[in-house]
PDB file of N, CA and C in Angstrom:
ATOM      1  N   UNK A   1       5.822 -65.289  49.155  1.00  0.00           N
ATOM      2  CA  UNK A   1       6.515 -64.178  48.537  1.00  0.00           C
ATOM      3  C   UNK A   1       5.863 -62.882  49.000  1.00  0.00           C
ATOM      4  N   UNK A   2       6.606 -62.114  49.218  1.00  0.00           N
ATOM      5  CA  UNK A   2       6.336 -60.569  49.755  1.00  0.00           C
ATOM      6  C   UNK A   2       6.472 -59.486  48.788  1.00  0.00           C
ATOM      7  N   UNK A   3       5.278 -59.003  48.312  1.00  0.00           N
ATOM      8  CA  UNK A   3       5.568 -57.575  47.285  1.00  0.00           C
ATOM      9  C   UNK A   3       5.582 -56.269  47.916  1.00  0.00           C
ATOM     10  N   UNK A   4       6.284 -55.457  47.679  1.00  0.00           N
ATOM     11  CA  UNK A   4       6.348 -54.400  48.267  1.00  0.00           C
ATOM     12  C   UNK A   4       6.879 -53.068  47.503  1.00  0.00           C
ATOM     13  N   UNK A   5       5.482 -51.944  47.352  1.00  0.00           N
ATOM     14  CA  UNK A   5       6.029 -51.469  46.021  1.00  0.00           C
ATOM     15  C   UNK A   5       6.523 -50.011  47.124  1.00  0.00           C
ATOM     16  N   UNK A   6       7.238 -49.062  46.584  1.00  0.00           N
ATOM     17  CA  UNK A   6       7.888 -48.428  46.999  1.00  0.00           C
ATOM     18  C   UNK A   6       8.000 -47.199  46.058  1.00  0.00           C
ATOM     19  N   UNK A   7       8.136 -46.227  46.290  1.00  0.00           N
ATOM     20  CA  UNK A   7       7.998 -45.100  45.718  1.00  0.00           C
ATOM     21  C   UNK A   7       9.586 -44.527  45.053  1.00  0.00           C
ATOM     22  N   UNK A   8       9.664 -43.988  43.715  1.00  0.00           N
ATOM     23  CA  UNK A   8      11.268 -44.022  43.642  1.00  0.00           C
ATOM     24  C   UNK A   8      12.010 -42.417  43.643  1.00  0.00           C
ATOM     25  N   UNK A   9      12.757 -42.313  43.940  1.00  0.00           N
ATOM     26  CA  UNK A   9      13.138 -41.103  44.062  1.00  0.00           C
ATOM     27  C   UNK A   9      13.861 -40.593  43.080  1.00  0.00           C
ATOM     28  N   UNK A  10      13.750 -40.261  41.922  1.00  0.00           N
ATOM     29  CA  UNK A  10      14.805 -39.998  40.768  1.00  0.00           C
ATOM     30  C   UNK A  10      15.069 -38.839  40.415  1.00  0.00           C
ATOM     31  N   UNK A  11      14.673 -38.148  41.642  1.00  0.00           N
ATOM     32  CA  UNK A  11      14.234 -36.283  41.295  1.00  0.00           C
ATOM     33  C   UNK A  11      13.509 -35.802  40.400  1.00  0.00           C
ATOM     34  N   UNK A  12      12.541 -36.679  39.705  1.00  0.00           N
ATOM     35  CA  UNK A  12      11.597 -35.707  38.975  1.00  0.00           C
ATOM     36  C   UNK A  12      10.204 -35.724  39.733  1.00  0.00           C
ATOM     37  N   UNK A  13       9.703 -34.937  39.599  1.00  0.00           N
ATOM     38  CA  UNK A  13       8.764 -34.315  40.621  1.00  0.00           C
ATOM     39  C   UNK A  13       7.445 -35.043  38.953  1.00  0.00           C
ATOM     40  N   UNK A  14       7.279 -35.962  39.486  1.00  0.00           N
ATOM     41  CA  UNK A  14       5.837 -36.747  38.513  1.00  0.00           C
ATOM     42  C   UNK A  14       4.085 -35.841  38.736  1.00  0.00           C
ATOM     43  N   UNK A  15       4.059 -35.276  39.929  1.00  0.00           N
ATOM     44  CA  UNK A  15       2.775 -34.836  39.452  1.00  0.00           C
ATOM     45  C   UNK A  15       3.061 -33.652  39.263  1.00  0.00           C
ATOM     46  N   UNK A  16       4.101 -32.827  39.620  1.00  0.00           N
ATOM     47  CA  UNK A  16       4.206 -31.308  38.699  1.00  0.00           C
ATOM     48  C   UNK A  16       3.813 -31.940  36.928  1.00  0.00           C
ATOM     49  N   UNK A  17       4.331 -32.697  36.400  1.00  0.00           N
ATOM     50  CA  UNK A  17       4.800 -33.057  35.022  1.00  0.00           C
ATOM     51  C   UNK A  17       3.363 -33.357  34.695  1.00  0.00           C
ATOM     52  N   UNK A  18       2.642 -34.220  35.065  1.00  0.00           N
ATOM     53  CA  UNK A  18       1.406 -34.622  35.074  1.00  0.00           C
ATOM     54  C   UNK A  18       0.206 -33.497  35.114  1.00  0.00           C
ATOM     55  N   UNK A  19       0.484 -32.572  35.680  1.00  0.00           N
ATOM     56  CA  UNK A  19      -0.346 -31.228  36.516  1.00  0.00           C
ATOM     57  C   UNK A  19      -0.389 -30.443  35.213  1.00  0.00           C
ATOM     58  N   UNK A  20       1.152 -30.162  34.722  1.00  0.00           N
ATOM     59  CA  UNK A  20       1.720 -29.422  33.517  1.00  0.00           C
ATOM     60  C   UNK A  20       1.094 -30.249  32.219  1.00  0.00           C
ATOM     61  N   UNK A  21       1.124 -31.449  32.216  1.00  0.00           N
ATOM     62  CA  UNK A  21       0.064 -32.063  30.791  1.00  0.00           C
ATOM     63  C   UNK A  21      -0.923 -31.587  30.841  1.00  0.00           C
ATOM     64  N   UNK A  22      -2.043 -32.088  31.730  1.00  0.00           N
ATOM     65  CA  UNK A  22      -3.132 -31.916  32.460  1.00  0.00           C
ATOM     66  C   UNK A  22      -3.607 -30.175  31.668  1.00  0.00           C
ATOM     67  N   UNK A  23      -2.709 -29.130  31.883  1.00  0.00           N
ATOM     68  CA  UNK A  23      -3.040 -28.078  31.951  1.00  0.00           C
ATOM     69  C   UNK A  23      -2.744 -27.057  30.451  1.00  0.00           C
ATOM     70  N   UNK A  24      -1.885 -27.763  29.546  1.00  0.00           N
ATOM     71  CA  UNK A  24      -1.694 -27.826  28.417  1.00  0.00           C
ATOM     72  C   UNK A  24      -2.486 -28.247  27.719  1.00  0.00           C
ATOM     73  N   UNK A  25      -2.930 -30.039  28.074  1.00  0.00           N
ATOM     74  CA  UNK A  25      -3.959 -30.353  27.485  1.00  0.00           C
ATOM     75  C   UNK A  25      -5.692 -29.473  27.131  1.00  0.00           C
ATOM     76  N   UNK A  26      -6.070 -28.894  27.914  1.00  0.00           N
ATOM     77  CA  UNK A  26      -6.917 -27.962  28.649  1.00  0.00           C
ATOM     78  C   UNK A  26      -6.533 -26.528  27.599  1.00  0.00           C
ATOM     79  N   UNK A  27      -5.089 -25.775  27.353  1.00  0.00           N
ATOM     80  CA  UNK A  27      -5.266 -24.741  26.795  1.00  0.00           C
ATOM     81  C   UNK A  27      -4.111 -25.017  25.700  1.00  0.00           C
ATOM     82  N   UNK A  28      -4.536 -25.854  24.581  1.00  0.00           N
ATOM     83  CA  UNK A  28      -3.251 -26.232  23.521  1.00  0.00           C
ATOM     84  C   UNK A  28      -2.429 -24.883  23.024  1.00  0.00           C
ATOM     85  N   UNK A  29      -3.479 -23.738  22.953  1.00  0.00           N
ATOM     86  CA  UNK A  29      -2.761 -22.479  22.573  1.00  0.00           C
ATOM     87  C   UNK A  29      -1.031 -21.865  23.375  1.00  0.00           C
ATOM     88  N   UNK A  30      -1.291 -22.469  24.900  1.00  0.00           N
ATOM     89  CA  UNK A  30      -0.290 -21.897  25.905  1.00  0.00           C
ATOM     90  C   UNK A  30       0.686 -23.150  25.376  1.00  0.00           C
ATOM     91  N   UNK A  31       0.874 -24.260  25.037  1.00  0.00           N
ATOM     92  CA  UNK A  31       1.638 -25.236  24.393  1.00  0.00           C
ATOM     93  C   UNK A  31       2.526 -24.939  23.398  1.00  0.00           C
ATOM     94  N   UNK A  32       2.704 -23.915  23.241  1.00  0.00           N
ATOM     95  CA  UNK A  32       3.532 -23.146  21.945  1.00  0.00           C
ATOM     96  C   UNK A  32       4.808 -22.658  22.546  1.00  0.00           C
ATOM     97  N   UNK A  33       5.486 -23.562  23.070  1.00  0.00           N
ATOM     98  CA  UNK A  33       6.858 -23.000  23.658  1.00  0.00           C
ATOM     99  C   UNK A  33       8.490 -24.388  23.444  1.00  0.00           C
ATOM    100  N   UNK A  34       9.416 -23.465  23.929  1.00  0.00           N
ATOM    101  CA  UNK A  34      10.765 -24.092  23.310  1.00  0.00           C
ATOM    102  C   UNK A  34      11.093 -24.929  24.677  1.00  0.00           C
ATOM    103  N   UNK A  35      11.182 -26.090  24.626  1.00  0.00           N
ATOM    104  CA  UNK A  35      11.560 -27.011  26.373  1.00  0.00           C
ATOM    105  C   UNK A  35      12.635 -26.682  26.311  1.00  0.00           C
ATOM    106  N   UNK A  36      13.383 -26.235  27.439  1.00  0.00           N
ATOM    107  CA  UNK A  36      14.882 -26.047  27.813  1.00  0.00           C
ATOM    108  C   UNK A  36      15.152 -26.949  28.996  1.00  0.00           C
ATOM    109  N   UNK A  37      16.041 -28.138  28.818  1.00  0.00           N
ATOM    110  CA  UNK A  37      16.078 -28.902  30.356  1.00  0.00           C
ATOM    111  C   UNK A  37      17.636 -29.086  30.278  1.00  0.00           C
ATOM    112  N   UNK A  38      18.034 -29.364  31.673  1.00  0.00           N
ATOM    113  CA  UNK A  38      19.384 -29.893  31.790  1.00  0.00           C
ATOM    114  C   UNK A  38      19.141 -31.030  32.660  1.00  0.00           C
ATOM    115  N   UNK A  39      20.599 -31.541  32.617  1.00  0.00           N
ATOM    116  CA  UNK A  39      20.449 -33.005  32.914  1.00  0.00           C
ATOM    117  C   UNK A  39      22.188 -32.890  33.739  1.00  0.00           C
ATOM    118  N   UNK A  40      22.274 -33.040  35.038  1.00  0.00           N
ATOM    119  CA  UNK A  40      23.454 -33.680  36.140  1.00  0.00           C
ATOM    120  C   UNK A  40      23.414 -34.837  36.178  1.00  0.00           C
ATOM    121  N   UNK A  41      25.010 -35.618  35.891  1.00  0.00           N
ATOM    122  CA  UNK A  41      25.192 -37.244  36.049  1.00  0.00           C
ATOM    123  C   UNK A  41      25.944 -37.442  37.129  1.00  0.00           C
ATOM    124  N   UNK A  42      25.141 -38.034  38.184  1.00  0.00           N
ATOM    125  CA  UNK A  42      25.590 -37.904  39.713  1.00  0.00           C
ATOM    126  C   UNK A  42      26.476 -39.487  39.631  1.00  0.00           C
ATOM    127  N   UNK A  43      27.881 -39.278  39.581  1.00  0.00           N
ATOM    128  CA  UNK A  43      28.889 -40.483  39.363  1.00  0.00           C
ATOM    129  C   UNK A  43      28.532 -41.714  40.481  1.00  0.00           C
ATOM    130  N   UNK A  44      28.158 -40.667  41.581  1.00  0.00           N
ATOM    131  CA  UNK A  44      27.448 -41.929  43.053  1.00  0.00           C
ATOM    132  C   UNK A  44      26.234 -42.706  42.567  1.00  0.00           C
ATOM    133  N   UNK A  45      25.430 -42.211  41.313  1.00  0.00           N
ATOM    134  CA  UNK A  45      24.114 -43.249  41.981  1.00  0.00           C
ATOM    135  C   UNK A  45      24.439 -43.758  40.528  1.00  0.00           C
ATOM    136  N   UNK A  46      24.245 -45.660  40.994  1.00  0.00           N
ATOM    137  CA  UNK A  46      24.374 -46.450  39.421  1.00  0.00           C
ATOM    138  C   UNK A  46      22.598 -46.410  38.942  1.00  0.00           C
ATOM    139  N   UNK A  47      22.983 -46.197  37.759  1.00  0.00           N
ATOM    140  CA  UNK A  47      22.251 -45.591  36.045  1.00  0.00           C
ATOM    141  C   UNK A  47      21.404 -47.403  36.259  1.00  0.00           C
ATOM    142  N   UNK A  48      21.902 -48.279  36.727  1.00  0.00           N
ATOM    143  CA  UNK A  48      20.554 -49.734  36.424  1.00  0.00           C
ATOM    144  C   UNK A  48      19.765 -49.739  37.256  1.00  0.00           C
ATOM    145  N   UNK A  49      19.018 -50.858  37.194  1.00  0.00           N
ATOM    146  CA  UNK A  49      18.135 -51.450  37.968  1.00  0.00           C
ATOM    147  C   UNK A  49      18.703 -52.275  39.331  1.00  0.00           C
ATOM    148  N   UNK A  50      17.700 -51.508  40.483  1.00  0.00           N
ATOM    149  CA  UNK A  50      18.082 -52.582  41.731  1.00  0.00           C
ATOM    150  C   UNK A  50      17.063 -53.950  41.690  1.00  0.00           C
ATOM    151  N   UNK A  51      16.219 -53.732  41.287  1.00  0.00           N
ATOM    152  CA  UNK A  51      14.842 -54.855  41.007  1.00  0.00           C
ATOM    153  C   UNK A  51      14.268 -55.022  40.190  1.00  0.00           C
ATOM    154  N   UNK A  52      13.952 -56.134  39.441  1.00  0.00           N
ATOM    155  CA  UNK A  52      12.833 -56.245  38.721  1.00  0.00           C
ATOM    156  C   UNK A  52      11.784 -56.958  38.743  1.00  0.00           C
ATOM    157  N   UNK A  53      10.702 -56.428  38.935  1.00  0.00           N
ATOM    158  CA  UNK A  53       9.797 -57.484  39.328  1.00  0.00           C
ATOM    159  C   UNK A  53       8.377 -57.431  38.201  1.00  0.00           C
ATOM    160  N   UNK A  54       8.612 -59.000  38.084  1.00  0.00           N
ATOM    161  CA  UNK A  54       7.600 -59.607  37.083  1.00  0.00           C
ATOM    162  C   UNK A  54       6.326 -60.191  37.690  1.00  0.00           C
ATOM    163  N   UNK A  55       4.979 -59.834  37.583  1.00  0.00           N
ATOM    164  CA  UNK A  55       3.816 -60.200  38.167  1.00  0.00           C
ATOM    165  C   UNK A  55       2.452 -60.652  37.023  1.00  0.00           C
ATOM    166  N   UNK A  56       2.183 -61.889  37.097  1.00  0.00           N
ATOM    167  CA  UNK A  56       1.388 -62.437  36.294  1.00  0.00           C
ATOM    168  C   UNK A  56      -0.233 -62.386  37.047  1.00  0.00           C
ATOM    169  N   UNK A  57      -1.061 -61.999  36.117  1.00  0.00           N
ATOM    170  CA  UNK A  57      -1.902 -62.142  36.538  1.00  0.00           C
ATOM    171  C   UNK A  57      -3.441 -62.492  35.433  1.00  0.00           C
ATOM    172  N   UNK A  58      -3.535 -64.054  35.722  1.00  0.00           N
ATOM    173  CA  UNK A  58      -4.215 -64.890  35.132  1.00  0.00           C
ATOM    174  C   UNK A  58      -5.332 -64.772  35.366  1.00  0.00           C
ATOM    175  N   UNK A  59      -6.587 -64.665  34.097  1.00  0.00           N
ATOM    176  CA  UNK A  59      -7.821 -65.019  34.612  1.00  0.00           C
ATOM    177  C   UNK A  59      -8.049 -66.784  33.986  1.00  0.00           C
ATOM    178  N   UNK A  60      -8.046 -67.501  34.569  1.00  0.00           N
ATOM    179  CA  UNK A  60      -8.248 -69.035  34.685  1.00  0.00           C
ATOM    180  C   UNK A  60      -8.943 -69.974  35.659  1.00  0.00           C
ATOM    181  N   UNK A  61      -9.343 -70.678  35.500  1.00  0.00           N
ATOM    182  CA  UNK A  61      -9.450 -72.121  36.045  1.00  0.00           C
ATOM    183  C   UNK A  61      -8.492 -72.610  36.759  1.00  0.00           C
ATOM    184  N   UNK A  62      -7.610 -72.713  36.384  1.00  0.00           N
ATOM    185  CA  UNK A  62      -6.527 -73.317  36.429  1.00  0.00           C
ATOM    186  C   UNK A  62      -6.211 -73.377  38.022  1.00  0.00           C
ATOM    187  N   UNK A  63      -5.768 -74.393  38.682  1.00  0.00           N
ATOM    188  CA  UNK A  63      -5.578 -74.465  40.223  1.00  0.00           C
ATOM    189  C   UNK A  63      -4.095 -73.762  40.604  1.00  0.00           C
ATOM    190  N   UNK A  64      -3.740 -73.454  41.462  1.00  0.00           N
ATOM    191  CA  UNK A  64      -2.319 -72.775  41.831  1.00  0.00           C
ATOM    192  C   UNK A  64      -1.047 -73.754  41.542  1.00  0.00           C
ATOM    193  N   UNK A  65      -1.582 -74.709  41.423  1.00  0.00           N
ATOM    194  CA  UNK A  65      -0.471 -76.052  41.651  1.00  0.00           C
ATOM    195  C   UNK A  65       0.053 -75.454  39.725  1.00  0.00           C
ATOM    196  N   UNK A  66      -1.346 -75.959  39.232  1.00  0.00           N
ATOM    197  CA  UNK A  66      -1.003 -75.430  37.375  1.00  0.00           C
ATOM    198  C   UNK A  66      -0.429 -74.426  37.147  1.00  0.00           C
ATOM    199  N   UNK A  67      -0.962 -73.443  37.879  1.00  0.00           N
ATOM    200  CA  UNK A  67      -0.363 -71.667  37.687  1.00  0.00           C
ATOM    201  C   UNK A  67       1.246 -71.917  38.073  1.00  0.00           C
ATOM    202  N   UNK A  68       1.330 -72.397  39.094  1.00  0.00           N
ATOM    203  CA  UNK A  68       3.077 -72.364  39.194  1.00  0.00           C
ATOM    204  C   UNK A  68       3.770 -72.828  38.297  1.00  0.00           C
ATOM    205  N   UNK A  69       3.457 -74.470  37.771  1.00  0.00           N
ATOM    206  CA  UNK A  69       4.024 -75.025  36.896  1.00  0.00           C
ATOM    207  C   UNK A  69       4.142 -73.952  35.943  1.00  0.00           C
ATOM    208  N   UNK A  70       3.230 -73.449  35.464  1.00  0.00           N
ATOM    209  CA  UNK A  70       3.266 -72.507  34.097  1.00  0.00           C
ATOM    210  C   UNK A  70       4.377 -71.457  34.657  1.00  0.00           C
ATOM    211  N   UNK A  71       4.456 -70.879  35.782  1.00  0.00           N
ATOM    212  CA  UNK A  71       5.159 -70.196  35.647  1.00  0.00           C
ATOM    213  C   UNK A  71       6.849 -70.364  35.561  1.00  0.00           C
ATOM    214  N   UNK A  72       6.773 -71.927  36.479  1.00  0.00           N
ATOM    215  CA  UNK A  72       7.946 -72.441  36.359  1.00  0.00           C
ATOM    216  C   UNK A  72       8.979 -72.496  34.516  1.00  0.00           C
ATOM    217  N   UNK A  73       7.889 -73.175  33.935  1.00  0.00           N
ATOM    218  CA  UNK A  73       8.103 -73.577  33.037  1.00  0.00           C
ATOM    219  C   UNK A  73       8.484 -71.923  31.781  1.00  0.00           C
ATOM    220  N   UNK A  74       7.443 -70.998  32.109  1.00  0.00           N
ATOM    221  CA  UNK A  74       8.010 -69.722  32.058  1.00  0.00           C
ATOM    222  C   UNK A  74       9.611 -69.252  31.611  1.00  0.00           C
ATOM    223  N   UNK A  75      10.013 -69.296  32.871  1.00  0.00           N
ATOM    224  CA  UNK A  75      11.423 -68.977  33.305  1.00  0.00           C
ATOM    225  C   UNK A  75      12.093 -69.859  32.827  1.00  0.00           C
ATOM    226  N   UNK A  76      11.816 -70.768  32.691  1.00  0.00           N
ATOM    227  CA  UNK A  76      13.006 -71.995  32.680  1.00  0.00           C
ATOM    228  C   UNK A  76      13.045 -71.455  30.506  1.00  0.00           C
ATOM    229  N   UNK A  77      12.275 -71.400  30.115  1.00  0.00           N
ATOM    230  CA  UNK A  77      12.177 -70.744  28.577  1.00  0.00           C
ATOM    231  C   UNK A  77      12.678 -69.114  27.801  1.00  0.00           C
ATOM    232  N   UNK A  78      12.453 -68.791  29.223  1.00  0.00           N
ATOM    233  CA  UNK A  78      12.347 -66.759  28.817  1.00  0.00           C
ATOM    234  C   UNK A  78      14.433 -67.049  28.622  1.00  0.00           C
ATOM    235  N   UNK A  79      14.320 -66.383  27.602  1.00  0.00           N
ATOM    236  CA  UNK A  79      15.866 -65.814  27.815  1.00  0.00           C
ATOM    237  C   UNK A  79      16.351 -64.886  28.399  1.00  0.00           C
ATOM    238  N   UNK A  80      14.957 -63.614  28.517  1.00  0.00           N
ATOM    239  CA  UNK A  80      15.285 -62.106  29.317  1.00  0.00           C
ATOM    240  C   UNK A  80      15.597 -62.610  30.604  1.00  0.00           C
ATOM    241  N   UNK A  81      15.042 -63.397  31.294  1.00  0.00           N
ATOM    242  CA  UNK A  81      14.623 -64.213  32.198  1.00  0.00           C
ATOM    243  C   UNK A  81      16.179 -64.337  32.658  1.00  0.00           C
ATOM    244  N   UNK A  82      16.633 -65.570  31.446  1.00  0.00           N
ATOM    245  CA  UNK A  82      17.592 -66.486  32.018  1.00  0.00           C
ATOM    246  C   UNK A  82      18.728 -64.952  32.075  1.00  0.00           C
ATOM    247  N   UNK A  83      18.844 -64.341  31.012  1.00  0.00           N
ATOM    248  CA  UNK A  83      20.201 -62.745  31.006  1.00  0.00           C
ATOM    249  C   UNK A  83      19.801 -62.229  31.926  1.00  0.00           C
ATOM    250  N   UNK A  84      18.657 -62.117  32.881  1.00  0.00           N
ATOM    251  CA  UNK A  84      18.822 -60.961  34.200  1.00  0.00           C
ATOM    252  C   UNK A  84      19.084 -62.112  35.642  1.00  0.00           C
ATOM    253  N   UNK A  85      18.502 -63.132  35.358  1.00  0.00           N
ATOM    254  CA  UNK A  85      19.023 -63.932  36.713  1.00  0.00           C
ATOM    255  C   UNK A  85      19.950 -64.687  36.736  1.00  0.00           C
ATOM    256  N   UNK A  86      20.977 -64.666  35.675  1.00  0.00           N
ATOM    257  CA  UNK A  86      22.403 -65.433  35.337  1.00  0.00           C
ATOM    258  C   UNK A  86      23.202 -64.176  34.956  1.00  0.00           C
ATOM    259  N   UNK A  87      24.210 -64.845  35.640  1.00  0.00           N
ATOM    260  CA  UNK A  87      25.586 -63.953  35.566  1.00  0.00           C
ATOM    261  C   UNK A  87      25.740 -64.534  33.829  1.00  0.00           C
ATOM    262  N   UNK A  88      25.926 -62.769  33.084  1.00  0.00           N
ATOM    263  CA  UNK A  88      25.884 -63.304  31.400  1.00  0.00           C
ATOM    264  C   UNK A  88      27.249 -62.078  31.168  1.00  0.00           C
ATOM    265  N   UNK A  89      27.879 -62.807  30.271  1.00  0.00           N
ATOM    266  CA  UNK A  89      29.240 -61.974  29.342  1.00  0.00           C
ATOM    267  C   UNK A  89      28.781 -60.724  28.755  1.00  0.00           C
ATOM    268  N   UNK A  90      28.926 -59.913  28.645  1.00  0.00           N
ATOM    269  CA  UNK A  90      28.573 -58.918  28.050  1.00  0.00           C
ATOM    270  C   UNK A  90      29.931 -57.939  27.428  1.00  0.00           C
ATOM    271  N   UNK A  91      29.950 -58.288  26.243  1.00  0.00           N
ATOM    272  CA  UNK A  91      30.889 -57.369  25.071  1.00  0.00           C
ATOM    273  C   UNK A  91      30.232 -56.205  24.352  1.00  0.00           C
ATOM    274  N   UNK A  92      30.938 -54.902  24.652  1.00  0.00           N
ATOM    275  CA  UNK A  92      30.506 -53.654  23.941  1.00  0.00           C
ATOM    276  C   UNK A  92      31.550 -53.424  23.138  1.00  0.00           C
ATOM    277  N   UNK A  93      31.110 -53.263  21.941  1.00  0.00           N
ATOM    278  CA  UNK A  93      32.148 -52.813  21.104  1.00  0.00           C
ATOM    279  C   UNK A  93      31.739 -51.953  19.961  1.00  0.00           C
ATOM    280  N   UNK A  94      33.082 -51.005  19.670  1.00  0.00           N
ATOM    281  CA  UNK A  94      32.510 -50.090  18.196  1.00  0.00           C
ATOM    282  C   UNK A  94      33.045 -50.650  16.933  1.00  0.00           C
ATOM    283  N   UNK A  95      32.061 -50.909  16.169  1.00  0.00           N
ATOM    284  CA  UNK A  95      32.119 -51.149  14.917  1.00  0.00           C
ATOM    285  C   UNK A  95      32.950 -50.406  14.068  1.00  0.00           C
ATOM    286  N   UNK A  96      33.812 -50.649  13.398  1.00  0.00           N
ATOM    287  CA  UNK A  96      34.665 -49.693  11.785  1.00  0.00           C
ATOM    288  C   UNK A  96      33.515 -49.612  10.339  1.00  0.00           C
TER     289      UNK A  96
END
């Protein structure tokens, strides 16, 4: 198996935001202000997930042969599991 993490592009600029905690944190007094944000819903890019990736990481004994089983056995139990890697029905509806 091949992991490959990748950087995501969602237009928010993460270390401005980070920089801006960072620097608030530092002067709580300048923290005294009203957030004004807007938000564009670009109809081209879909709102889910292209991947999800689940990574276990065991401190054990346990030989790789065991670790798989466990993980096998995992999946074969998880329901999140079984609803993201099975095609599942999905009904939305509004309540009266």
């Amino acid at each position: 198996m091949t992991i490959t993490d990748s950087p995501v592009h969602n237009g928010v600029n993460v270390q401005a935001l980070l920089g801006a905690r960072e620097a608030l944190s530092a002067a709580p007094q300048a923290a005294r202000f009203t957030w004004r944000a807007s938000c564009t819903w670009r109809p081209d890019v879909r709102t889910g997930f292209q991947a999800v990736t689940v990574r276990f990481m065991i401190d054990t004994d346990a030989s790789r042969e065991e670790l798989e089983a466990l993980l096998a056995q995992s999946q074969k139990r998880s329901a999140v599991f079984d609803i993201v890697a099975n095609p599942t029905k999905l009904l939305v509806e509004l309540a009266r």
